[in-house]
Structures are given as C-alpha cells and as structure tokens.
Protein backbone atom coordinates (compact mmCIF):
# COMPACT_ATOMS: atom_id res chain seq x y z
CA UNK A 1 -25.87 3.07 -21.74
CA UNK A 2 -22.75 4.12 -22.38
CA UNK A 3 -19.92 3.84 -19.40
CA UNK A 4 -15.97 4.91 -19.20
CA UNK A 5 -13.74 2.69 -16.78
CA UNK A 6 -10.89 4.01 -15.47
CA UNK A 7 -8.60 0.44 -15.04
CA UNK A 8 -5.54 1.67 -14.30
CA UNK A 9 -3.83 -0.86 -16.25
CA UNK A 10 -4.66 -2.89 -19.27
CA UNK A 11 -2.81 -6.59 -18.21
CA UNK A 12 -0.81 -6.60 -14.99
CA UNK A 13 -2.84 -8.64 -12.72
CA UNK A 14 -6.18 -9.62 -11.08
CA UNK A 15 -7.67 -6.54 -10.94
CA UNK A 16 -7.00 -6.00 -14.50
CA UNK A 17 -8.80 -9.59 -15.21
CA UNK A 18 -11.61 -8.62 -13.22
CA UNK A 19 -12.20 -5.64 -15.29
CA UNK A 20 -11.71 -7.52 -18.35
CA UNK A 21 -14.18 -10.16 -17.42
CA UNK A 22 -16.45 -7.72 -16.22
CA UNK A 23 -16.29 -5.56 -19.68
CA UNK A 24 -17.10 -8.20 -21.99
CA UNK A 25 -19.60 -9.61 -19.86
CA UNK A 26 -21.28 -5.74 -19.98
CA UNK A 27 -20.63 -5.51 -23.55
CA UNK A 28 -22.10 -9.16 -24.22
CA UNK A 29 -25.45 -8.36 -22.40
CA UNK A 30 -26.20 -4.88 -25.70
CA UNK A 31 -27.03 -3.02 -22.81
CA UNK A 32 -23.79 -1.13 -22.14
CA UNK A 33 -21.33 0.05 -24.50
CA UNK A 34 -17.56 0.06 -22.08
CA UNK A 35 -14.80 1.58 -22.84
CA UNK A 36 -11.64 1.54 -20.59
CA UNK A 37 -9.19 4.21 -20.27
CA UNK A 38 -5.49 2.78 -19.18
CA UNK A 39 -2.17 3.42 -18.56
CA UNK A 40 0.38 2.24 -21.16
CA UNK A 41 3.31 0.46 -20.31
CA UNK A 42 5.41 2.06 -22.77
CA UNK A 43 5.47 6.18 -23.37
CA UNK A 44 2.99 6.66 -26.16
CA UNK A 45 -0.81 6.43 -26.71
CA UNK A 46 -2.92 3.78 -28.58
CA UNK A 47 -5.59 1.72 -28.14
CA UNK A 48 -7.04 -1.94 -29.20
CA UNK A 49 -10.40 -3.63 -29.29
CA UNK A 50 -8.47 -7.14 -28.33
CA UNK A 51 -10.85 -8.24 -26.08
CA UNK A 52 -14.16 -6.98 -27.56
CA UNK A 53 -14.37 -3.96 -26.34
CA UNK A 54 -12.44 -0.29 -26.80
CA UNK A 55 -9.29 0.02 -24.74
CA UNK A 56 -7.48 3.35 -24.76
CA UNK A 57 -4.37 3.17 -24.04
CA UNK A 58 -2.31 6.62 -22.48
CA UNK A 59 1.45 7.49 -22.23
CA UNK A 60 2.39 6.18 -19.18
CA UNK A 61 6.31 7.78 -18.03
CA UNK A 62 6.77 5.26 -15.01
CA UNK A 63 5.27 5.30 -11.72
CA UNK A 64 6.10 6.70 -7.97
CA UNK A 65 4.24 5.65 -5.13
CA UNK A 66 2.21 3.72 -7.15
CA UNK A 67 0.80 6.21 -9.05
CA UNK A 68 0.95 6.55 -12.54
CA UNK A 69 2.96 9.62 -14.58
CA UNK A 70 0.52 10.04 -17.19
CA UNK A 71 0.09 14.19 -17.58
CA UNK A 72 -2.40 13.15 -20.40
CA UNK A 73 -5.20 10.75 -18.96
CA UNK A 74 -7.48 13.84 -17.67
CA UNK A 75 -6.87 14.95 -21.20
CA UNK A 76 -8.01 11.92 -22.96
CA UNK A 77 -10.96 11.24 -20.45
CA UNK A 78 -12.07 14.52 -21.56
CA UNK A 79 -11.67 13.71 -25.20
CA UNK A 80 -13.64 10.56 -24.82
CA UNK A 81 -16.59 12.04 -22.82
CA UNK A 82 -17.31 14.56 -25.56
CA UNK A 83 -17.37 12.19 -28.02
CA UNK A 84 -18.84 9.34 -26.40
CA UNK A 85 -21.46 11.08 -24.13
CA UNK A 86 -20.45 8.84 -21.10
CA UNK A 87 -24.18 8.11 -18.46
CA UNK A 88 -21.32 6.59 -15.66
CA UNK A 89 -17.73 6.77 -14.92
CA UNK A 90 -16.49 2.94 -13.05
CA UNK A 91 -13.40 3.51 -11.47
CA UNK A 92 -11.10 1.08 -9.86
CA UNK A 93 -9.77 2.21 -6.24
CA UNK A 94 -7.02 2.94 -4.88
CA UNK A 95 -5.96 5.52 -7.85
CA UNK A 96 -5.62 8.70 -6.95
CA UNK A 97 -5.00 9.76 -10.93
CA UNK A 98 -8.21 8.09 -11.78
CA UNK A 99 -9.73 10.05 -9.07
CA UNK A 100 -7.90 13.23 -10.53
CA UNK A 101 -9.01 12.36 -14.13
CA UNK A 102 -13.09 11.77 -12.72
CA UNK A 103 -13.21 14.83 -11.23
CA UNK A 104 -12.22 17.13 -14.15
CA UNK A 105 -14.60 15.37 -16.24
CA UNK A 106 -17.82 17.39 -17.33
CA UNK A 107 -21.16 16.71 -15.16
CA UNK A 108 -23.78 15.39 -14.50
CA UNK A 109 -22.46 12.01 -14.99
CA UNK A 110 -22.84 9.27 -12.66
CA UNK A 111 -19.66 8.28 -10.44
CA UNK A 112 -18.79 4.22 -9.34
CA UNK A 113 -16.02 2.98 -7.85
CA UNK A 114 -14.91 -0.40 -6.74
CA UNK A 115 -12.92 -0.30 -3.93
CA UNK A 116 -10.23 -3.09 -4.36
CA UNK A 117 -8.52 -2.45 -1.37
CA UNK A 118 -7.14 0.79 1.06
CA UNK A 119 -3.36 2.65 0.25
CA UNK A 120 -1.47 0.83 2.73
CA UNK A 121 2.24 1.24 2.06
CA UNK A 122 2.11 4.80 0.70
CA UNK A 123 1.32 6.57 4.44
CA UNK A 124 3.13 9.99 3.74
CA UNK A 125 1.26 9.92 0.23
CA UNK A 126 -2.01 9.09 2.00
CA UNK A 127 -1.74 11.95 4.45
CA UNK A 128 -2.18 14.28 1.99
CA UNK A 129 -4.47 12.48 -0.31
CA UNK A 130 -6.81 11.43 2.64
CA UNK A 131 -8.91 14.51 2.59
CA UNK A 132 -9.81 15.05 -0.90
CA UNK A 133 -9.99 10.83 -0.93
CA UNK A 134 -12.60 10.98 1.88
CA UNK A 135 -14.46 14.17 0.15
CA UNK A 136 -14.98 12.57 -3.28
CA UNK A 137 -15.93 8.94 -1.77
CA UNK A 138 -18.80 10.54 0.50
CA UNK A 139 -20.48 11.78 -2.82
CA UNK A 140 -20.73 8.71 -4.98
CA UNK A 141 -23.47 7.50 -6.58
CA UNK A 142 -22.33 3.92 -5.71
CA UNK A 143 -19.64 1.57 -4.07
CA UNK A 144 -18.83 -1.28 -4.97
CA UNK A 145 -16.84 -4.10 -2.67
CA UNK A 146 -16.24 -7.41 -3.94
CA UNK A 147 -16.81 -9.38 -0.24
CA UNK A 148 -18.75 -7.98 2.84
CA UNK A 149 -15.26 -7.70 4.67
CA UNK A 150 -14.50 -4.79 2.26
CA UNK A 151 -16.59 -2.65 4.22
CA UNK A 152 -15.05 -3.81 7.51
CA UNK A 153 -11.46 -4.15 6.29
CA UNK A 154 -11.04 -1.04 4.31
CA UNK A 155 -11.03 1.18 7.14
CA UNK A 156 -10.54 4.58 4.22
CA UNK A 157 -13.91 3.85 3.09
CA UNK A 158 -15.56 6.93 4.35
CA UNK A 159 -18.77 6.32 7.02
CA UNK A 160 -20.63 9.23 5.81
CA UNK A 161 -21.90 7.24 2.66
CA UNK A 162 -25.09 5.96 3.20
CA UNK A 163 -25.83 2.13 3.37
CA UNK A 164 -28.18 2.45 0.33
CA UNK A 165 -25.09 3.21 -1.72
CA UNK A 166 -22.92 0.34 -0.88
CA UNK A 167 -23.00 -2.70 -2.82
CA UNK A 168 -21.33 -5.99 -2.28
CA UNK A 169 -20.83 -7.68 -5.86
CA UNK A 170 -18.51 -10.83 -5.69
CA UNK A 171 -16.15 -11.12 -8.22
CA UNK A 172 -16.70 -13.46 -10.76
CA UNK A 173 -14.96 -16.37 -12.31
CA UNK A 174 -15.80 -17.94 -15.79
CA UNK A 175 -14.98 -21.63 -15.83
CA UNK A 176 -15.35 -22.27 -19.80
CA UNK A 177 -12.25 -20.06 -19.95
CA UNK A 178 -10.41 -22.43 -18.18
CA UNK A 179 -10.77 -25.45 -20.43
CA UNK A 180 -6.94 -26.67 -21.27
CA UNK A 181 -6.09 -26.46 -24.85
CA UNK A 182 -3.35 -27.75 -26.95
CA UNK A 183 -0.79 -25.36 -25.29
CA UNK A 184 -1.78 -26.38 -21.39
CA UNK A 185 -1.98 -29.67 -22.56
CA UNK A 186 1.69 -29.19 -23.43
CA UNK A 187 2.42 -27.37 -20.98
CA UNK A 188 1.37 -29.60 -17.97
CA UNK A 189 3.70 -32.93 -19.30
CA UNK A 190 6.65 -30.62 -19.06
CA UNK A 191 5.58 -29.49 -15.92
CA UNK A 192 4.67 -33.17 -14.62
CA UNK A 193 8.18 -34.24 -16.13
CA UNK A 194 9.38 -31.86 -13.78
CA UNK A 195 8.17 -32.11 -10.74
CA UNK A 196 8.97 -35.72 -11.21
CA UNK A 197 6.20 -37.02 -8.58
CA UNK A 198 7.35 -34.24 -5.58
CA UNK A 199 5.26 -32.07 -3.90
CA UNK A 200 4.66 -28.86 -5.89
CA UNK A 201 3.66 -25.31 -4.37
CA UNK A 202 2.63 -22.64 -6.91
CA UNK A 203 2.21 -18.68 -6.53
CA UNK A 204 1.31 -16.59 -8.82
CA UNK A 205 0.77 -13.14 -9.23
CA UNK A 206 2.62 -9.60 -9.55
CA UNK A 207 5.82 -9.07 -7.76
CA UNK A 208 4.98 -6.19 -5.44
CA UNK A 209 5.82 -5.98 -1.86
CA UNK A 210 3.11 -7.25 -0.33
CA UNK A 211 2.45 -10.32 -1.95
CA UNK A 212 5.49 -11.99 0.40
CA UNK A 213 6.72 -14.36 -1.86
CA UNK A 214 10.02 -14.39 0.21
CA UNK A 215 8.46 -15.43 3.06
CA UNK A 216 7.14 -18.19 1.08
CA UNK A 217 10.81 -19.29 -0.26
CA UNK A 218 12.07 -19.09 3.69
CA UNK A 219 9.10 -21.89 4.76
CA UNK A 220 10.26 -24.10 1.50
CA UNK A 221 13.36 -24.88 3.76
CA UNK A 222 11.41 -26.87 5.99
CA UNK A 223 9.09 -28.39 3.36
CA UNK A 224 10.09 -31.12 1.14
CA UNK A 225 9.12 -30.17 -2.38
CA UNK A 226 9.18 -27.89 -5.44
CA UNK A 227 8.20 -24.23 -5.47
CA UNK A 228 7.12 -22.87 -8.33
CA UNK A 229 6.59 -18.72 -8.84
CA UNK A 230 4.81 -17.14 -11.43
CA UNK A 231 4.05 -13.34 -12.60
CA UNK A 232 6.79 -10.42 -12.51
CA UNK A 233 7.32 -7.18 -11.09
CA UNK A 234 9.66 -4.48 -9.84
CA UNK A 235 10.30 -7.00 -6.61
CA UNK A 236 11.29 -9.65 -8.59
CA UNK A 237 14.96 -9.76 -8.56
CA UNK A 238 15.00 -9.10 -4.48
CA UNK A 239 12.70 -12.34 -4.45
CA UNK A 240 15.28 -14.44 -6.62
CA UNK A 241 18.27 -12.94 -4.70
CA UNK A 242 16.23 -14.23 -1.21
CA UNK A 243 16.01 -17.82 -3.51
CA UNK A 244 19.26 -18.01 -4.18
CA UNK A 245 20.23 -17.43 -0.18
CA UNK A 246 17.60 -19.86 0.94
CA UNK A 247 17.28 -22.47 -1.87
CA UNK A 248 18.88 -24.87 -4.10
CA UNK A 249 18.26 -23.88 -7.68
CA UNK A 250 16.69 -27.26 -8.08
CA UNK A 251 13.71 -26.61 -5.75
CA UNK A 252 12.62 -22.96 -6.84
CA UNK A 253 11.73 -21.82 -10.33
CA UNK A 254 10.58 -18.31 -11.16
CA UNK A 255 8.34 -19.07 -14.49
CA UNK A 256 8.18 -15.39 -15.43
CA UNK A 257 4.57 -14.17 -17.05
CA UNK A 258 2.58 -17.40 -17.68
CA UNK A 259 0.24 -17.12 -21.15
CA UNK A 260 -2.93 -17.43 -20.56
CA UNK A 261 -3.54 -20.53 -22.54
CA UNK A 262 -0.81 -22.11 -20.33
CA UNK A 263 -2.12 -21.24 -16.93
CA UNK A 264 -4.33 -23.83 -16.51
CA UNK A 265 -1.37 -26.72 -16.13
CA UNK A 266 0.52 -24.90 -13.58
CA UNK A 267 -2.80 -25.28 -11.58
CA UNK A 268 -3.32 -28.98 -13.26
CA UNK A 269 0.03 -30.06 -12.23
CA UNK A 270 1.01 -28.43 -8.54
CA UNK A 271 -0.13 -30.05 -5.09
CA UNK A 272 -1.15 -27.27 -3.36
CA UNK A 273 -1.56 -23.26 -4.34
CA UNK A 274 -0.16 -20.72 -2.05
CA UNK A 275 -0.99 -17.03 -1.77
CA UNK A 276 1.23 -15.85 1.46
CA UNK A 277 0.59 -12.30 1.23
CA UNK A 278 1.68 -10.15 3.93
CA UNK A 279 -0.43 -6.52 3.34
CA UNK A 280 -3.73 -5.72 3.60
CA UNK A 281 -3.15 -4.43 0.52
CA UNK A 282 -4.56 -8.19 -0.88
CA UNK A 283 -7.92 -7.62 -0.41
CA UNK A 284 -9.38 -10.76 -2.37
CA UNK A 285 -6.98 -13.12 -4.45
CA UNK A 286 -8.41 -13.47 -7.60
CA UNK A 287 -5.97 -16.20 -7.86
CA UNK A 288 -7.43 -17.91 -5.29
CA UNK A 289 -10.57 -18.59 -7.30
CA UNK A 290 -8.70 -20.15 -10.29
CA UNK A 291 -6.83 -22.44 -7.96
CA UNK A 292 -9.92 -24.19 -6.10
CA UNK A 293 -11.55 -24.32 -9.88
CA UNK A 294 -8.99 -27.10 -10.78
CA UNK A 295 -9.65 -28.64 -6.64
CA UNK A 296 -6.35 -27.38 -5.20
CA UNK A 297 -6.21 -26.14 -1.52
CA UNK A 298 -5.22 -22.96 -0.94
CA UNK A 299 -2.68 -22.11 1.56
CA UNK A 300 -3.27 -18.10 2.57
CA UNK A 301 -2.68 -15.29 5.26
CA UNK A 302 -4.96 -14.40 7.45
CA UNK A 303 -5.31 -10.95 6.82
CA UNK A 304 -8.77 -10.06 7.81
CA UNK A 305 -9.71 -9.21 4.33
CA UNK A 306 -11.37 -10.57 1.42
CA UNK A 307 -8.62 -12.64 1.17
CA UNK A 308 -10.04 -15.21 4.44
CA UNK A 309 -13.66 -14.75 3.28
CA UNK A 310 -12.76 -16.37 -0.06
CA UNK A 311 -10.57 -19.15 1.26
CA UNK A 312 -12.19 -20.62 4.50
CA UNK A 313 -10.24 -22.20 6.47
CA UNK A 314 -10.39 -26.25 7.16
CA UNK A 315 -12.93 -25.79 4.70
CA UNK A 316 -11.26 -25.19 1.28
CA UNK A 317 -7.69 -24.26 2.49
CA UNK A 318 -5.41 -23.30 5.28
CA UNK A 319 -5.41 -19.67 6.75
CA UNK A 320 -1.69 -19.01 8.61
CA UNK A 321 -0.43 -15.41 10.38
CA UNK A 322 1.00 -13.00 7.74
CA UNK A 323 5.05 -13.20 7.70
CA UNK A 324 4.94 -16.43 9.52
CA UNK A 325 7.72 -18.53 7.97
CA UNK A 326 6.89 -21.49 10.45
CA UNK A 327 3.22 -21.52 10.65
CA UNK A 328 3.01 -21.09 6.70
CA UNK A 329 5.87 -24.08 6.45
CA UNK A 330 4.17 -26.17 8.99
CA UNK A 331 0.75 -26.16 7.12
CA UNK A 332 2.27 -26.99 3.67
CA UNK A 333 3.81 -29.61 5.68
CA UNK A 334 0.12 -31.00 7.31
CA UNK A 335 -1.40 -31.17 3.43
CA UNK A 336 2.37 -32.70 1.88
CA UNK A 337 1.70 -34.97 4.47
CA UNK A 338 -2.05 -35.87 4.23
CA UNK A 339 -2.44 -36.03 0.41
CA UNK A 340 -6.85 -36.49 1.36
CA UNK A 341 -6.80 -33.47 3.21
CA UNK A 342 -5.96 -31.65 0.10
CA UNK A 343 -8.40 -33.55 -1.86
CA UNK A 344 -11.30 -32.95 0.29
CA UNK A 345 -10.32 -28.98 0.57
CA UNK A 346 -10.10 -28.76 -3.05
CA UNK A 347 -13.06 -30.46 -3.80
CA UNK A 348 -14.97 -27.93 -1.37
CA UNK A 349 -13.34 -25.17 -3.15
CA UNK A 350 -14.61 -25.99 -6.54
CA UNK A 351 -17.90 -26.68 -5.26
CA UNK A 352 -17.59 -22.88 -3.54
CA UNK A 353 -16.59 -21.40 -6.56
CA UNK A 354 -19.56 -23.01 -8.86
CA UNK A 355 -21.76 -21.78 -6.38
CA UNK A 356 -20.63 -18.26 -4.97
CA UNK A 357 -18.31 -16.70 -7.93
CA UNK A 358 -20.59 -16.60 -11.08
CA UNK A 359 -19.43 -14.10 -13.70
CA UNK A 360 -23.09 -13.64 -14.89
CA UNK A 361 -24.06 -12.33 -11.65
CA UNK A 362 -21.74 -10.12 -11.02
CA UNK A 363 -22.33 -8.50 -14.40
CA UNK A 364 -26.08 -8.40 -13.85
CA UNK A 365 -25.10 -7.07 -10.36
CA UNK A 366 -23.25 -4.50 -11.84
CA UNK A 367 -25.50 -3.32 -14.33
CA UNK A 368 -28.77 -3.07 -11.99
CA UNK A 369 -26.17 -0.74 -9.82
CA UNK A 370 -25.88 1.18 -13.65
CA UNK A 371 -29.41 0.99 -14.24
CA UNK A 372 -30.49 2.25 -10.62
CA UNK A 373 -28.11 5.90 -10.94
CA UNK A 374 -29.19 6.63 -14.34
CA UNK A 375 -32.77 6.31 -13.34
CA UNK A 376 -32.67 8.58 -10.36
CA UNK A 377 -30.82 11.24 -12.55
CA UNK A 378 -33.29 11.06 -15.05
C-alpha cells in the first residue's frame, strides 16, 4: 500500500515527531510504503531518506498566517502521485495548503486527515477558509483524533461526518528511543552542575504564541528556582525581552534547539516539567508524554483539550487556568514544596504512558484505518 503524507514540516515540533514516529513505524511493519511531502525551511527543493523513509522536501518562501508560501507543493504532489500510484493521501490538520495540494490531486484515492487541533488565532483567515474547510472534511474517508476530547474540543470538525468515520488513535511514544547515551550522559552533569541542587522547571517546545512561555517567566517571580526553556521560534526574542523584565539572568536560560540525543537530561535533571499553554491551539502536548516517561509531574493549562486528558490532574500532574500567573506559580510552589508529591505524580505518569501511549498501536491503529478505505474502494 502505498500512502503520501502531507506533514507540513519536516522537524519543527511534536507534530512533526508524531509523523516521524508514525512513518517508520508504517514503513517497519512492509505493509506500507510512506512518503512525506514537506515544506522546506530554506527556498529550494530536495529531499532525504534520513529517517528511513522518503521525505520530499519543497521551496518554502516564508509563511503568513501560518500558512506556508510554497506555489510548488500541488505541483510536486502531482509529480509524486503519477509516479508513485498513491492508494491514500494522510494529511495533518490545520493546513489549508495541504488541503489545497489534496484536492488537485488525481482520484479515486483515499483521503485521511488527523486533526491536530482547530485554526484558532487566524479568525479573519478562517472566515473565509471555513466553508471549503467544512466541505472537504464532510467527505473523508477517515478522521483521525489523537484523544476523545478532539471530537469535543475541536468545535471546526464538521457534524455531518458520520461516527463510523471517526477514529480516536492515541499518539504514541517509543521508550527505547529515550535511552541516554554518551551525549545525555554529558549533557545532564552540566546540567546538574548547574542547577546546583535548586528547583528546576523545564519547557520545551516551539516558540509560537500560544504556548505562553511568558506567562510562565511572570510565575518564576514567586517561585524559588531555575527555569529552563527549550525550542525556538518567531516568539522567541519577545519571550527573552519579557525574561529580561521579570528575571535575573541567573534564574532563566533559553537553551535554544535541544539535539535529540541530549533531550533526555534536560528531563533527567529538572524537578518538575511545565507546559503553560494558553490556546486551544495545544491540543495534546506531545511533550507531555516524554516528561512523565523519565517520572516528572507535569504542570499544564486547563484547556479543555487533549492537553487535560493526557495529564490528569492530582493524578500525574497539576492542571491550572490558562494565563494564570498566580495559580500556575502557586502550584510549582505546592510540588517545590512537597518533593513526594512530585514523586508519586511522576511515577503515575510513567506508569500511564507504558500503558496508554504505545507506538505499536497506534501504527496498527493507523493501518487497519488504511486497510478498511482501500477495501471498500476496491
């Protein structure tokens, strides 16, 4: 069976790791041959098999609202279905180019989409795109959301499609990637050296609007530790300008992009992890799931998304109001303060992960949902 995903993006964030994960767990199985059609981050086109499977990568001029300025993907979608005969096209919501580039592609050929989350900041954009959004959702084969509150959260996921063609697949999470080598190893003395025996709060992930690290850096005033932020983005220098203003240098430290192989100390060597979005636009927090792996609470907003299904609260973490610079202060103060409370959280959390979050069932998820649309078309 041979599939095209549309990812958006090759390496940004956790979307992009889910569809990694997901793509060499399809490829792995001999049942599916992936490929996945990207933007670049640079103005030209190219592609890799780095990660086991063909990546195409398009000219990508920038981005407004969001969306990519890429005249060429339709083009190269195109391109690949001819030569590739494609059975499904897996796309990765919101996109409205991806969207663009699936509808100008040849049929019959099965459509899937995974619906990460709804366009939340973009409303102008979404008035217009709403319409031909709602049309092209009602006829897919399949939906996909990664928690039941998807279909309850999302409110842009369209009623009309039937029941029989939504699908809740959790993401998954692969714990023998996680294994510290040489370069964590490394890693996590400095990091240790550093912290020097404080409390430690880490964040991680793309600096966008909504993930609200600056609320986070306001509630570090009241909290007597070490902040540690991790990732980039286009918001990052309006998050170290709100540092500077709120922080001494000494208790804040934007790490930039973290390698891979060096991720797991951050998570090794912090007290607590902290994921104080502020958006619906966080729809799950893939970090989240990396975090209770290595038994860390997880301090997060209650957002009445994915995100509070994945970390429950009193159970493996702490849920506080979005943009609440007290209530997010005050409960990194409770676990600073009661170092078993984040002991027994985190140890819930791993046990919650190991038992809710496997990779091989979502890809065998996945595929069945494959399987299931290229049987009723044949």
């Amino acid at each position: 069976m041979k599939v095209l995903h549309l990812g958006k993006f090759d390496a940004f964030g956790g979307i992009e790791r889910h569809v990694r994960m997901l793509l060499q767990g399809l490829q792995a199985t001999g049942r599916v041959v992936p490929v996945n059609l990207v933007l670049n981050d640079a103005p030209r086109t190219d592609e890799h098999h780095d990660y086991g499977y063909r990546t195409v990568r398009v000219a990508n001029f920038g981005q407004i609202a969001s969306v990519g300025l890429a005249p060429a993907l339709p083009i190269a979608a195109r391109r690949l279905q001819a030569e590739c005969g494609f059975d499904i096209v897996h796309m990765h919501f919101p996109d409205p180019l991806g969207q663009l580039t699936c509808s100008l592609l040849r049929r019959p050929i099965g459509r899937v989409v995974s619906w990460h989350s709804d366009v939340v900041r973009q409303r102008l954009g979404l008035a217009l795109y709403r319409p031909f959004q709602r049309r092209f959702a009602s006829g897919l084969d399949a939906l996909i959301g990664a928690t039941p509150m998807h279909f309850h959260a999302c409110g842009q996921i369209p009623a009309e499609l039937p029941a029989d063609r939504r699908f809740v697949i959790p993401y998954g999470f692969e714990p023998e990637r996680w294994h510290p080598g040489p370069a964590a190893v490394a890693r996590l003395a400095a990091l240790r050296a550093e912290a020097g025996g404080r409390f430690t709060v880490f964040a991680l992930g793309r600096h966008v609007y909504y993930k609200g690290f600056d609320v986070l850096i306001r509630a570090m005033r009241a909290v007597d530790g070490l902040l540690w932020i991790g990732g980039d983005g286009p918001q990052r220098a309006h998050y170290e300008r709100v540092a500077r203003a709120e922080l001494p240098a000494s208790r804040v430290r934007f790490t930039g992009p973290i390698p891979e192989d060096e991720l797991p100390a951050y998570y090794e060597a912090c007290s607590v992890f902290c994921l104080p979005s502020v958006e619906k636009s966080e729809a799950f927090g893939l970090v989240q799931l990396e975090a209770m792996h290595f038994r860390r609470a997880v301090v997060s907003t209650r957002l009445g998304t994915g995100v509070d299904w994945v970390n429950q609260h009193e159970i493996t973490g702490l849920l506080v109001p979005p943009a609440d610079v007290d209530a997010l202060a005050a409960a990194l103060r409770r676990l600073a303060a009661d170092p078993a409370l984040g002991e027994r959280l985190g140890a819930a959390g791993r046990k919650r992960v190991e038992s809710d979050f496997s990779a091989a069932n979502m890809v065998e998820r996945t595929l069945e949902v494959y399987e299931r649309i290229v049987a009723a078309r044949r």
